[in-house]
PDB file of N, CA and C in Angstrom:
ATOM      1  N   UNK A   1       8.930  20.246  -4.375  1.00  0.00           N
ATOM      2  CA  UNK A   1       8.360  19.164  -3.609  1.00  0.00           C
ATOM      3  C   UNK A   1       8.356  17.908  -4.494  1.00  0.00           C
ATOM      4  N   UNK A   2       8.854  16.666  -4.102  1.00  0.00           N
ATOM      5  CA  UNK A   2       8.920  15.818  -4.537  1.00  0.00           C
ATOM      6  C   UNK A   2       7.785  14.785  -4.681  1.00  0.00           C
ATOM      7  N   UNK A   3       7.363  13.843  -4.691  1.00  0.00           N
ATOM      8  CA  UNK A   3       6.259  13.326  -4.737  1.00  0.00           C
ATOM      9  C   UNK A   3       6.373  11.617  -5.418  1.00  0.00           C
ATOM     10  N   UNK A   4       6.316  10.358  -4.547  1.00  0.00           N
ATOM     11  CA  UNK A   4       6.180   8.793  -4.976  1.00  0.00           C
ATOM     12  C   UNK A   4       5.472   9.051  -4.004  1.00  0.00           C
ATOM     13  N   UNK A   5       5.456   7.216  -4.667  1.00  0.00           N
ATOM     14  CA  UNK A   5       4.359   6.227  -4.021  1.00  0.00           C
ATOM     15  C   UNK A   5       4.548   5.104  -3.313  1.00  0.00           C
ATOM     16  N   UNK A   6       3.564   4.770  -2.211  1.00  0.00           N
ATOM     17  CA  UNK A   6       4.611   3.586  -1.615  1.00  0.00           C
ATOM     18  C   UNK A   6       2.839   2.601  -1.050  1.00  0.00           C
ATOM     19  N   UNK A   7       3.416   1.157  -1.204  1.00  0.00           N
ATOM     20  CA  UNK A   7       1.815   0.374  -0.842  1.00  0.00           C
ATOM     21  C   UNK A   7       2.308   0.375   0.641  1.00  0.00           C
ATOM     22  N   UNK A   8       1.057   0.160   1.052  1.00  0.00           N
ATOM     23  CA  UNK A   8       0.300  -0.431   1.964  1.00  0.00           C
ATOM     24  C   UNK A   8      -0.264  -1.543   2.391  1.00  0.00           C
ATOM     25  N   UNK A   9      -0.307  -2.548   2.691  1.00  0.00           N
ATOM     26  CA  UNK A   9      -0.677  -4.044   2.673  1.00  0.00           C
ATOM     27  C   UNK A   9      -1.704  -4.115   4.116  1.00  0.00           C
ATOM     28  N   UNK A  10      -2.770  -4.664   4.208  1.00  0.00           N
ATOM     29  CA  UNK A  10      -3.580  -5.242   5.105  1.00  0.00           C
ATOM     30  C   UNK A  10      -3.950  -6.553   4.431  1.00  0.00           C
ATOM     31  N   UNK A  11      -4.084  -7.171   5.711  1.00  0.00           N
ATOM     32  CA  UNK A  11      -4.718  -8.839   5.825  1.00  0.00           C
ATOM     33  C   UNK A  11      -6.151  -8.610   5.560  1.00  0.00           C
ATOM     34  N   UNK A  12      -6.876 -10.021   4.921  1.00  0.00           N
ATOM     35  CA  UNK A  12      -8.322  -9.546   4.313  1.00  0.00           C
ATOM     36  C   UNK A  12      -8.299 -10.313   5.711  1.00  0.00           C
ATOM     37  N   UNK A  13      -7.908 -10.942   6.570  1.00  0.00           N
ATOM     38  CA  UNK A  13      -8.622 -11.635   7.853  1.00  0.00           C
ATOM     39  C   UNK A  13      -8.821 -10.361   8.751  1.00  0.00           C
ATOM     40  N   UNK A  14      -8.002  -9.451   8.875  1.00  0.00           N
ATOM     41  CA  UNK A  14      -8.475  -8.286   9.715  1.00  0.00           C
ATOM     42  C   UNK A  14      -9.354  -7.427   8.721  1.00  0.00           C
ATOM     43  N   UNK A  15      -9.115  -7.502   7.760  1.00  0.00           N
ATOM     44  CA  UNK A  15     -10.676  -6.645   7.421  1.00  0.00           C
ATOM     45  C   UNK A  15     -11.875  -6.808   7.583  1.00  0.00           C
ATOM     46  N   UNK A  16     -11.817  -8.690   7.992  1.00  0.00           N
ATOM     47  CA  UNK A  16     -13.377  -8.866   7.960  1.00  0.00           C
ATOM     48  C   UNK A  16     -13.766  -8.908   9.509  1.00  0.00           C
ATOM     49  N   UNK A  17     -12.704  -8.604  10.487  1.00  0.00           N
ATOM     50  CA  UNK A  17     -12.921  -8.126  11.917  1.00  0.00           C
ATOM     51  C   UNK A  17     -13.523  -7.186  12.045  1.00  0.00           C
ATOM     52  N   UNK A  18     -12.281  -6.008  11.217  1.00  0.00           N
ATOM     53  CA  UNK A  18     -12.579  -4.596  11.642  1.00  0.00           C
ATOM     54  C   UNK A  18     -13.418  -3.812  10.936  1.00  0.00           C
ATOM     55  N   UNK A  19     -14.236  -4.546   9.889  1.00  0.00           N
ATOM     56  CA  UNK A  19     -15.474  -4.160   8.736  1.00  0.00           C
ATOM     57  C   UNK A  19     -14.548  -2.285   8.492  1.00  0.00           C
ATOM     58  N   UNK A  20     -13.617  -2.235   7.887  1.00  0.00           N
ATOM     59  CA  UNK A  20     -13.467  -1.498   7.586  1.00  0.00           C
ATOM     60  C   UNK A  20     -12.465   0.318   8.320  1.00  0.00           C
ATOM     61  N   UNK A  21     -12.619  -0.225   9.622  1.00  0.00           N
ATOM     62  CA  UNK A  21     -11.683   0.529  10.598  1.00  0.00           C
ATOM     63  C   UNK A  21     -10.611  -0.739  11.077  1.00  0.00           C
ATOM     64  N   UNK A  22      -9.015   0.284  10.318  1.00  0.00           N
ATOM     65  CA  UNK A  22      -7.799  -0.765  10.170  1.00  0.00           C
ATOM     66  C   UNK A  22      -7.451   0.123  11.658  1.00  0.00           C
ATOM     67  N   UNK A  23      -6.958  -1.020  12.848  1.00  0.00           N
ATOM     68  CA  UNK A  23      -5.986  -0.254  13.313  1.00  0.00           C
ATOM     69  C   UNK A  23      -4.837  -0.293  13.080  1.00  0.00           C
ATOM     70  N   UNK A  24      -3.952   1.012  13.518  1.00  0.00           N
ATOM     71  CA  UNK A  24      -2.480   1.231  12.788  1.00  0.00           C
ATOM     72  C   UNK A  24      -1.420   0.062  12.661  1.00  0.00           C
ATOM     73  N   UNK A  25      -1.736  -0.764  13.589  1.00  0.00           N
ATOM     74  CA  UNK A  25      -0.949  -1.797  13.551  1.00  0.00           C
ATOM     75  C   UNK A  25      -1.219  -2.985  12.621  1.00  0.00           C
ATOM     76  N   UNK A  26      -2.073  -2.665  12.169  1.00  0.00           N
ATOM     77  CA  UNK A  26      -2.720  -4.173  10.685  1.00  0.00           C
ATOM     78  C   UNK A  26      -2.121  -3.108   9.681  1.00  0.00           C
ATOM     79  N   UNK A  27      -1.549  -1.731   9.324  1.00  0.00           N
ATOM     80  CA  UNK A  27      -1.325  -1.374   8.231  1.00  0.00           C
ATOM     81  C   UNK A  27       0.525  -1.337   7.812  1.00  0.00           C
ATOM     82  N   UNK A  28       0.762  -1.783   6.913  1.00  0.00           N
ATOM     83  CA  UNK A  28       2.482  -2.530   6.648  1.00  0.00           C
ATOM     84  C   UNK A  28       2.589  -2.234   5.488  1.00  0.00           C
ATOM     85  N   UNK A  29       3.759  -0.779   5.645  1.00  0.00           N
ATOM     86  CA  UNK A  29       4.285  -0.786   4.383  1.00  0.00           C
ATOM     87  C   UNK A  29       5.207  -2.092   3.183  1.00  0.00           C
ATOM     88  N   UNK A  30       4.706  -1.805   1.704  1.00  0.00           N
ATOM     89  CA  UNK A  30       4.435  -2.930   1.281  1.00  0.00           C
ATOM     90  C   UNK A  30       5.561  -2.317   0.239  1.00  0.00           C
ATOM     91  N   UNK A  31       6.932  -2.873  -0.221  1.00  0.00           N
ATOM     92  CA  UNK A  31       7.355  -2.953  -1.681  1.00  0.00           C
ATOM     93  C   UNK A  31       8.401  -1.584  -1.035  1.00  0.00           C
ATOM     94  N   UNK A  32       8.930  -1.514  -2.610  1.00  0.00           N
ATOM     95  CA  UNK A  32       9.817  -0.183  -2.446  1.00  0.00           C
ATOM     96  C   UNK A  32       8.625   1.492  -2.861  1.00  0.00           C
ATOM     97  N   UNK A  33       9.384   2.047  -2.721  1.00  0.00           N
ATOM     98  CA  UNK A  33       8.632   3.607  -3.082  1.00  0.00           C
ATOM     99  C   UNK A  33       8.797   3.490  -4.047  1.00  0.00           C
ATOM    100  N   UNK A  34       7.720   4.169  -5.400  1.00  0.00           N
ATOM    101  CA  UNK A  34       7.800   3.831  -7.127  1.00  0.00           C
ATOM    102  C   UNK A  34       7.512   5.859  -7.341  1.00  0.00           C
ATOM    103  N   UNK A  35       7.888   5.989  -8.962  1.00  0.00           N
ATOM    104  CA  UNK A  35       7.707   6.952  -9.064  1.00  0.00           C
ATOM    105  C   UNK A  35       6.926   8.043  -9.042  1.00  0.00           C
ATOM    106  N   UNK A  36       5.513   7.128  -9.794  1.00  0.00           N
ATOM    107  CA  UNK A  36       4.544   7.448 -10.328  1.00  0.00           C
ATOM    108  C   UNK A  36       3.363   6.596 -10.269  1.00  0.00           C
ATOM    109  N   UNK A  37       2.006   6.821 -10.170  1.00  0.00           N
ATOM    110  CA  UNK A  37       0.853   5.713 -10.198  1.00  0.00           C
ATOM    111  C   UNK A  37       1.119   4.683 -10.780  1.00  0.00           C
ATOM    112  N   UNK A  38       1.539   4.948 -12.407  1.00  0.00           N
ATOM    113  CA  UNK A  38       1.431   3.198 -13.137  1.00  0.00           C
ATOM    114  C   UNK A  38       2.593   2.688 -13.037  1.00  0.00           C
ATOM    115  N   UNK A  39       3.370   3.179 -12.651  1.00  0.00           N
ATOM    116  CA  UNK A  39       4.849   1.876 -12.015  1.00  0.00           C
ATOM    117  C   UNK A  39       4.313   0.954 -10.745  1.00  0.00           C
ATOM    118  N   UNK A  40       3.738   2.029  -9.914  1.00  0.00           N
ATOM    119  CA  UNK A  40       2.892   1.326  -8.881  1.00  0.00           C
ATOM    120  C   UNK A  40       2.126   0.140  -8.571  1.00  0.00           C
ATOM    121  N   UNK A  41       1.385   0.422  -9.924  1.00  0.00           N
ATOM    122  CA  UNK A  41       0.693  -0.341 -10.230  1.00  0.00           C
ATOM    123  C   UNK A  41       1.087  -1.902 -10.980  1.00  0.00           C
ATOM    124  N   UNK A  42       2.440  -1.529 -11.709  1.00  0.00           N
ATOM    125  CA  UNK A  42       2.784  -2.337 -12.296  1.00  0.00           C
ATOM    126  C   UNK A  42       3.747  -3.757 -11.902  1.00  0.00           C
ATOM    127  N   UNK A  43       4.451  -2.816 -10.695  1.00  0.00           N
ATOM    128  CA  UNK A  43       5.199  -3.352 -10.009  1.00  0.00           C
ATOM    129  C   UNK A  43       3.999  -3.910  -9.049  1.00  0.00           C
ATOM    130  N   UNK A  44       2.924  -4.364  -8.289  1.00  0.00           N
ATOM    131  CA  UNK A  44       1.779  -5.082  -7.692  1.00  0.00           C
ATOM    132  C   UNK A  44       1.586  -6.009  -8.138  1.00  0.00           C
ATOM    133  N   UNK A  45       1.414  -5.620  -9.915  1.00  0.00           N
ATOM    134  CA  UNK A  45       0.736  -6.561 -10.555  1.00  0.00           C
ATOM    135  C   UNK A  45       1.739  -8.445 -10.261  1.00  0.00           C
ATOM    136  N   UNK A  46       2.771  -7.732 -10.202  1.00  0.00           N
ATOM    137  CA  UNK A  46       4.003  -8.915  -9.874  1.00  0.00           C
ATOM    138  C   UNK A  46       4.543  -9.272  -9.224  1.00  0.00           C
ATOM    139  N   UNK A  47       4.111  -8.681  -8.193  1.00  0.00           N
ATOM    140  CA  UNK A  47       4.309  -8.863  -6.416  1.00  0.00           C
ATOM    141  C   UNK A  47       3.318  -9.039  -5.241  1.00  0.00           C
ATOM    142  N   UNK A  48       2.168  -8.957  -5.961  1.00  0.00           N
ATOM    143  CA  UNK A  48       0.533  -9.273  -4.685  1.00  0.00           C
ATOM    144  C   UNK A  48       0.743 -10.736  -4.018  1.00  0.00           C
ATOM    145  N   UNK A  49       0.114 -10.416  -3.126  1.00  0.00           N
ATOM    146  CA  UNK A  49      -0.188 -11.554  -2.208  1.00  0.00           C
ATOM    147  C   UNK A  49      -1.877 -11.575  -2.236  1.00  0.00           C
ATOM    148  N   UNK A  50      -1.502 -12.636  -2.449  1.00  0.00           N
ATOM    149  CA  UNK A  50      -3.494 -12.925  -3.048  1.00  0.00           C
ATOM    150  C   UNK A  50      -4.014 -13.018  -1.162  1.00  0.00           C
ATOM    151  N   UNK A  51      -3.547 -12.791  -0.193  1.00  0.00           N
ATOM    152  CA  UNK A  51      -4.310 -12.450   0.903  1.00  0.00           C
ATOM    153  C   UNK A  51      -4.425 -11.628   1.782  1.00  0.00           C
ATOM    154  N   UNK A  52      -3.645 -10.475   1.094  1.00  0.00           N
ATOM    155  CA  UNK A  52      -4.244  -9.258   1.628  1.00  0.00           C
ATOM    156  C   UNK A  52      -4.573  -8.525   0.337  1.00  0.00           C
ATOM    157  N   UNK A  53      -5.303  -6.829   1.136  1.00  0.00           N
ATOM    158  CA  UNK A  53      -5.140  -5.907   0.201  1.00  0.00           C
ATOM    159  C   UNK A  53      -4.258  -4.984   0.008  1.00  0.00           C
ATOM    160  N   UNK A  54      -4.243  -3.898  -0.711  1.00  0.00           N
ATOM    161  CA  UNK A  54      -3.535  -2.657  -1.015  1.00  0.00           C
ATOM    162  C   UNK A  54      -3.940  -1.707  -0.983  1.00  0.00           C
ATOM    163  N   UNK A  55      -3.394  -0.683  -0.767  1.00  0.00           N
ATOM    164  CA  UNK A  55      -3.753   0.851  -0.310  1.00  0.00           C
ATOM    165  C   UNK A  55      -2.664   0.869  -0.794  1.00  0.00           C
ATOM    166  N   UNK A  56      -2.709   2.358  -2.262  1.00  0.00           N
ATOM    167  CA  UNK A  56      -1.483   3.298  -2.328  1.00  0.00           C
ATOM    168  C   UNK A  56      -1.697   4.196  -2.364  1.00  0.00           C
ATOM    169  N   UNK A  57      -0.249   4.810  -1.078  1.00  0.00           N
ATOM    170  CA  UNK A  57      -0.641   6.456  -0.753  1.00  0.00           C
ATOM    171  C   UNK A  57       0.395   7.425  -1.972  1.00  0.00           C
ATOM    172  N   UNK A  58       0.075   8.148  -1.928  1.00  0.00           N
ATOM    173  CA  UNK A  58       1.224   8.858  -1.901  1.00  0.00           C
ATOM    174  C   UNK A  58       2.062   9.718  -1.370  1.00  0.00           C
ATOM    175  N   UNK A  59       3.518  10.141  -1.108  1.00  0.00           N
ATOM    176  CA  UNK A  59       4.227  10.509  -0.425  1.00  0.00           C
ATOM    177  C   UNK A  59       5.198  11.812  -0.916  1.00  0.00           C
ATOM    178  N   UNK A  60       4.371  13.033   0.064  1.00  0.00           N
ATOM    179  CA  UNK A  60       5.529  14.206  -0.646  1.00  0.00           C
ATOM    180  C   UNK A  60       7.021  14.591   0.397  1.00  0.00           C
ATOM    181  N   UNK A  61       7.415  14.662  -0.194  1.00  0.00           N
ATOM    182  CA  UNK A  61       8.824  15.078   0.569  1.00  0.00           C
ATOM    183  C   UNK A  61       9.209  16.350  -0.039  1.00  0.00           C
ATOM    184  N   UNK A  62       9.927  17.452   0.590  1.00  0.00           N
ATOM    185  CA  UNK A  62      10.696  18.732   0.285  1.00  0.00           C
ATOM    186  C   UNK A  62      11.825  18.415   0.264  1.00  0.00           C
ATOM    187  N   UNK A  63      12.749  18.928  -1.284  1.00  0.00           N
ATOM    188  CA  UNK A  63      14.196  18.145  -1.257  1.00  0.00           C
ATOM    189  C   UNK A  63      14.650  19.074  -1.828  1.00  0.00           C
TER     190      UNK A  63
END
């Protein structure tokens, strides 16, 4: 089983609608899939948009 990571992006203007319940349609995959947590992380650090947030999931696949 394989296993990356991929963001998530929401608008902080719908967060402060939905105090916390996103519906599926405010949630937008964000960036490419990374290997591991701190690539993840690293690759954000240089690509955020100072107006939304981030959510990273992670993603298993069978290969």
């Amino acid at each position: 089983m394989a296993k990356t990571y991929k963001f998530i992006s929401v608008l902080l203007s719908e967060i402060d609608k939905e105090q916390g319940n996103y519906p599926i349609q405010y949630l937008v995959p964000y960036g490419p899939e990374h290997p591991n947590e701190s690539a993840a992380e690293k690759w954000l650090e240089d690509n955020a948009e100072t107006d939304k947030k981030y959510i990273l999931i992670p993603i298993y696949s069978f290969q």
